[in-house]
N, C-alpha and C. Protein backbone atom coordinates (compact mmCIF):
# COMPACT_ATOMS: atom_id res chain seq x y z
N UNK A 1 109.43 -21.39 157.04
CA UNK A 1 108.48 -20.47 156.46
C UNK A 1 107.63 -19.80 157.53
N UNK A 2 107.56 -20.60 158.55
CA UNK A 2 106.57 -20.08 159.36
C UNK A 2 107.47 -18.99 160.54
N UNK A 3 108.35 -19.41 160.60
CA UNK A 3 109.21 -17.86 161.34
C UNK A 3 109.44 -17.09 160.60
N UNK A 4 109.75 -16.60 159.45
CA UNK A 4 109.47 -15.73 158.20
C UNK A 4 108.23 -15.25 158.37
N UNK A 5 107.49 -15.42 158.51
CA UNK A 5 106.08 -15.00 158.78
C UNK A 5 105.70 -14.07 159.54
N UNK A 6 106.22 -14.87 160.93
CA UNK A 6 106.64 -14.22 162.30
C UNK A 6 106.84 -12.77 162.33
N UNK A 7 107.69 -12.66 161.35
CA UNK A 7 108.63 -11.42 161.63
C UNK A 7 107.74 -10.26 160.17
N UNK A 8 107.08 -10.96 159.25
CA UNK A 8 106.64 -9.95 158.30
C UNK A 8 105.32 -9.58 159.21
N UNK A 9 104.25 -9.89 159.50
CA UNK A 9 103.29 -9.42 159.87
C UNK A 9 103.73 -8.43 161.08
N UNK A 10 104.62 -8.46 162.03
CA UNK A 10 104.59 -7.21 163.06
C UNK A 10 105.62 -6.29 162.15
N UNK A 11 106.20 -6.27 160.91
CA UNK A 11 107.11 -5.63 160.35
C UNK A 11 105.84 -4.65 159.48
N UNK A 12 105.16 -5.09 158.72
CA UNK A 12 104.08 -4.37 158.04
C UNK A 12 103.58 -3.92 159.35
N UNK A 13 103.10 -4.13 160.38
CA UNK A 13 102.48 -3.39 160.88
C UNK A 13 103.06 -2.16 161.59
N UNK A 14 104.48 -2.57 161.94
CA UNK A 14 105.59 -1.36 162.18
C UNK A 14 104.90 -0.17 161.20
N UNK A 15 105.38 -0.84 159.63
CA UNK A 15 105.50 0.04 158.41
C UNK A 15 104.33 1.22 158.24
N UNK A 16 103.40 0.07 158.68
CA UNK A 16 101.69 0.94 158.24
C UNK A 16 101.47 2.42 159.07
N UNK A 17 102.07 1.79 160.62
CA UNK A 17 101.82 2.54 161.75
C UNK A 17 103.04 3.90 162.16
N UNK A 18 104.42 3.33 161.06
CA UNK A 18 105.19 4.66 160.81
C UNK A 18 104.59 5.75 159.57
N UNK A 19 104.02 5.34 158.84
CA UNK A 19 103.63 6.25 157.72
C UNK A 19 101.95 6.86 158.38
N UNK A 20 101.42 6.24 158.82
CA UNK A 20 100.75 6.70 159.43
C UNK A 20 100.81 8.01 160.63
N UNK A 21 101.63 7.74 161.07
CA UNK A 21 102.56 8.75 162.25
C UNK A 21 103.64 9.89 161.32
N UNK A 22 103.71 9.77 160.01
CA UNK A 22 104.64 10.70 159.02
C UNK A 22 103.31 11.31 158.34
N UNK A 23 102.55 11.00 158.16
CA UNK A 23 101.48 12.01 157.25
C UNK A 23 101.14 12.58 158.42
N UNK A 24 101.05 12.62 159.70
CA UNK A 24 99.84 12.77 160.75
C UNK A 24 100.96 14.33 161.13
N UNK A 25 102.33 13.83 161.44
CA UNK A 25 103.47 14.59 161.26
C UNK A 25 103.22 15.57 160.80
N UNK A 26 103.45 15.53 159.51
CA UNK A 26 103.72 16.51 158.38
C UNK A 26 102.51 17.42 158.46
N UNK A 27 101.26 16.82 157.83
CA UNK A 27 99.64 17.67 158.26
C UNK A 27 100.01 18.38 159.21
N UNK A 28 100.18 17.90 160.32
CA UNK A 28 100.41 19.17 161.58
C UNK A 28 101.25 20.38 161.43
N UNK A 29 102.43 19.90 160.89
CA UNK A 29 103.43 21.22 160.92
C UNK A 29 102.83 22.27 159.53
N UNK A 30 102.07 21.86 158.99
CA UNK A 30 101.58 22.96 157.43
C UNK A 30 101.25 24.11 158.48
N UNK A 31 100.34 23.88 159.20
CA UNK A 31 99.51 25.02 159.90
C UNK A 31 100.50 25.86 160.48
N UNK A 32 101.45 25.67 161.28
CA UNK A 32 102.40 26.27 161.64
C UNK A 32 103.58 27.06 160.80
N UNK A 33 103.96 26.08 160.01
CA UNK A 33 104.45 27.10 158.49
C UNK A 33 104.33 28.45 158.16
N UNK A 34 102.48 27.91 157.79
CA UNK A 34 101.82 28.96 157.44
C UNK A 34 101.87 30.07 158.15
N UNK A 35 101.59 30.07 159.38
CA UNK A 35 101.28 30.98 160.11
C UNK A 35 102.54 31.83 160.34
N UNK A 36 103.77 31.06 160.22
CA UNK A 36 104.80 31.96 160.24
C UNK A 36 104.89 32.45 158.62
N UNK A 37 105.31 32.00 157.79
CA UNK A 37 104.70 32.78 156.73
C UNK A 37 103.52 34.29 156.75
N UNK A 38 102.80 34.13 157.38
CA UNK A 38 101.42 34.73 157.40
C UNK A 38 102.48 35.97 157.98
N UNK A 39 102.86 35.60 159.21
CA UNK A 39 103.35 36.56 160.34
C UNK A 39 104.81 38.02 159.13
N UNK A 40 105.50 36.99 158.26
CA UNK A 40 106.62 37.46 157.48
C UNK A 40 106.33 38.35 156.61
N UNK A 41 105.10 37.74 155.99
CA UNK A 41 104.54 38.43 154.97
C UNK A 41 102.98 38.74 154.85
N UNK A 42 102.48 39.71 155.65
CA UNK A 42 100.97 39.89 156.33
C UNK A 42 100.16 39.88 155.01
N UNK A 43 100.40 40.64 153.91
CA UNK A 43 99.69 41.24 152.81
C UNK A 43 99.36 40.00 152.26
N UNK A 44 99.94 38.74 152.12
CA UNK A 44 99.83 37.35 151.42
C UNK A 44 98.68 36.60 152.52
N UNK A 45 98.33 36.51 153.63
CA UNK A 45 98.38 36.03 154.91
C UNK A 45 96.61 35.13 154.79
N UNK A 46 95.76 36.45 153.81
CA UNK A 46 94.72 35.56 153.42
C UNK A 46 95.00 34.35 152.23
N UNK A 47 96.05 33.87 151.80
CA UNK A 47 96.26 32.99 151.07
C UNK A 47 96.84 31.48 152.05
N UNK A 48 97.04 32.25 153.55
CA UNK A 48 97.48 31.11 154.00
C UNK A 48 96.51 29.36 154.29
N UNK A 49 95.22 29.70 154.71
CA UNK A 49 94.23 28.64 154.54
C UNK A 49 93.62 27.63 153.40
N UNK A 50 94.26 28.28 151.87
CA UNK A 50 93.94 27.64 150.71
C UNK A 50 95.22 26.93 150.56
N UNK A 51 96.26 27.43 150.68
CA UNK A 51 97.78 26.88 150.92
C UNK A 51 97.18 25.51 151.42
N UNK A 52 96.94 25.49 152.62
CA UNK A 52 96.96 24.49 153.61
C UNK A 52 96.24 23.43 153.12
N UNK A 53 94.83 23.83 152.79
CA UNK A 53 94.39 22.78 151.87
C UNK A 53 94.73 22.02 151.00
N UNK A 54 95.36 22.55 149.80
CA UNK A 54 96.08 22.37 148.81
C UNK A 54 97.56 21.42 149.32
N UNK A 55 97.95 22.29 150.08
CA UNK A 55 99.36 21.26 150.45
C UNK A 55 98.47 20.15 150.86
N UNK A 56 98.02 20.01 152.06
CA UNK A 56 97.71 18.51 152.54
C UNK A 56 96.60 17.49 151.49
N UNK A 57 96.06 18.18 150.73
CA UNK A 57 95.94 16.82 149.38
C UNK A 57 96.94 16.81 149.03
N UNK A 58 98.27 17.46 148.40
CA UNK A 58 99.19 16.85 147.84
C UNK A 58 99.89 15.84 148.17
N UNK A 59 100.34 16.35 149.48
CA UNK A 59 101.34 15.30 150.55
C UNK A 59 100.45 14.59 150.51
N UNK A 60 98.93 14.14 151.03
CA UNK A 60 98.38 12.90 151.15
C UNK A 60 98.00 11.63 149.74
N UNK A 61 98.00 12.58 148.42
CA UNK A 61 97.74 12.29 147.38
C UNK A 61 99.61 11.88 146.50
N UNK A 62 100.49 12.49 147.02
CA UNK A 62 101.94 11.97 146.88
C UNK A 62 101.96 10.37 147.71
N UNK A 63 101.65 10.87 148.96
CA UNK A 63 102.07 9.21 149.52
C UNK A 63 101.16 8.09 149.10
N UNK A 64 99.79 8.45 148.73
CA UNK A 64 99.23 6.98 147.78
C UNK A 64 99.79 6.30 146.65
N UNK A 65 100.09 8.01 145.57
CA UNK A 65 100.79 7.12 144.71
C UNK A 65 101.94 6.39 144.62
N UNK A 66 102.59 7.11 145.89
CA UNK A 66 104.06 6.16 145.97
C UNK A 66 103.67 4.74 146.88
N UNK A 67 102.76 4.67 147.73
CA UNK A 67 102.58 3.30 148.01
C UNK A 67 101.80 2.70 147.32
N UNK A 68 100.87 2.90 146.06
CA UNK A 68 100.50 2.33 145.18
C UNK A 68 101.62 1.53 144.40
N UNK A 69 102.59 2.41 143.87
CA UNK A 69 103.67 1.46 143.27
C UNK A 69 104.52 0.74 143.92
N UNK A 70 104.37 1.12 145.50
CA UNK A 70 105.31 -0.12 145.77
C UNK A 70 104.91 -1.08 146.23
N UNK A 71 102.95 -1.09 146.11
CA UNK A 71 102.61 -2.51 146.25
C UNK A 71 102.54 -2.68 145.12
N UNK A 72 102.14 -2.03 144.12
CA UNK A 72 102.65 -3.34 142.62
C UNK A 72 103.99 -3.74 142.19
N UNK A 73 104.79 -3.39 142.98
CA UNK A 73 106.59 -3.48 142.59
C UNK A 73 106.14 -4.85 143.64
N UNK A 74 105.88 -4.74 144.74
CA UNK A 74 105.70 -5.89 145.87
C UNK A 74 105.03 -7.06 144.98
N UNK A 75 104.24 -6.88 144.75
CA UNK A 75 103.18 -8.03 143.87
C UNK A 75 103.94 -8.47 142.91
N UNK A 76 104.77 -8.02 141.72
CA UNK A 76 105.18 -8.47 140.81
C UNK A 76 106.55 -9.10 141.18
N UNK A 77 106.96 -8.89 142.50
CA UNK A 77 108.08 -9.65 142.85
C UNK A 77 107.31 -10.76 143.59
N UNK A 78 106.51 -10.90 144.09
CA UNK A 78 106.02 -11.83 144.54
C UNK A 78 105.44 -13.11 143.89
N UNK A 79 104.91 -12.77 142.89
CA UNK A 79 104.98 -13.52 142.22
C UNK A 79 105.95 -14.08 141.15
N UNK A 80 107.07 -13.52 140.82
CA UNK A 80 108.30 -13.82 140.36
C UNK A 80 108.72 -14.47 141.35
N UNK A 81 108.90 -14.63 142.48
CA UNK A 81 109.26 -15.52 143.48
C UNK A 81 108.15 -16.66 143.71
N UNK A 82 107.36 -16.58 143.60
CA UNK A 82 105.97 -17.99 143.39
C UNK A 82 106.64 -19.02 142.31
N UNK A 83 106.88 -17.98 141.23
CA UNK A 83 107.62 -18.65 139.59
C UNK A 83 108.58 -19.73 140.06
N UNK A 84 109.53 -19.06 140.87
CA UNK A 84 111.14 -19.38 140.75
C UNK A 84 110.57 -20.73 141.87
N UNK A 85 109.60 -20.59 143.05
CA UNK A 85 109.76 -21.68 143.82
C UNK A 85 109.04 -23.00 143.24
């Protein structure tokens, strides 16, 4: 149990510190998007800064709820495995 252990705590912290580095990602490239957008289509171009806003709550407000459920998918297996031991 205790080498099992071993290996989950630097594995979550892998996990935390890749999604962390994928939102940080993504946020960055909106601005750039935009701006090519902006550049394609000038007449739209004052819409590009509300865009930006808007996208990055989504993407940041998408990845809570999906790691919201997969710590309660986590929890409810976890304790189904508490059950079984």
């Amino acid at each position: 149990m205790l080498e099992a252990h071993r290996v989950v705590i630097p594995l979550r912290v892998f996990l935390v510190l890749l999604f962390g580095v994928l939102v940080v990602f993504q946020t960055m490239s909106l601005p750039g998007q935009f701006a090519y957008m902006a550049q394609e289509d000038p007449e739209h171009a004052y819409l590009r800064w509300p865009a930006t806003v808007v996208t990055v709550f989504w993407v940041l407000c998408i990845h809570m709820l999906v790691m919201r459920a997969l710590l309660r998918q986590a929890t409810t297996l976890r304790t189904d495995m508490e059950a079984v031991i």
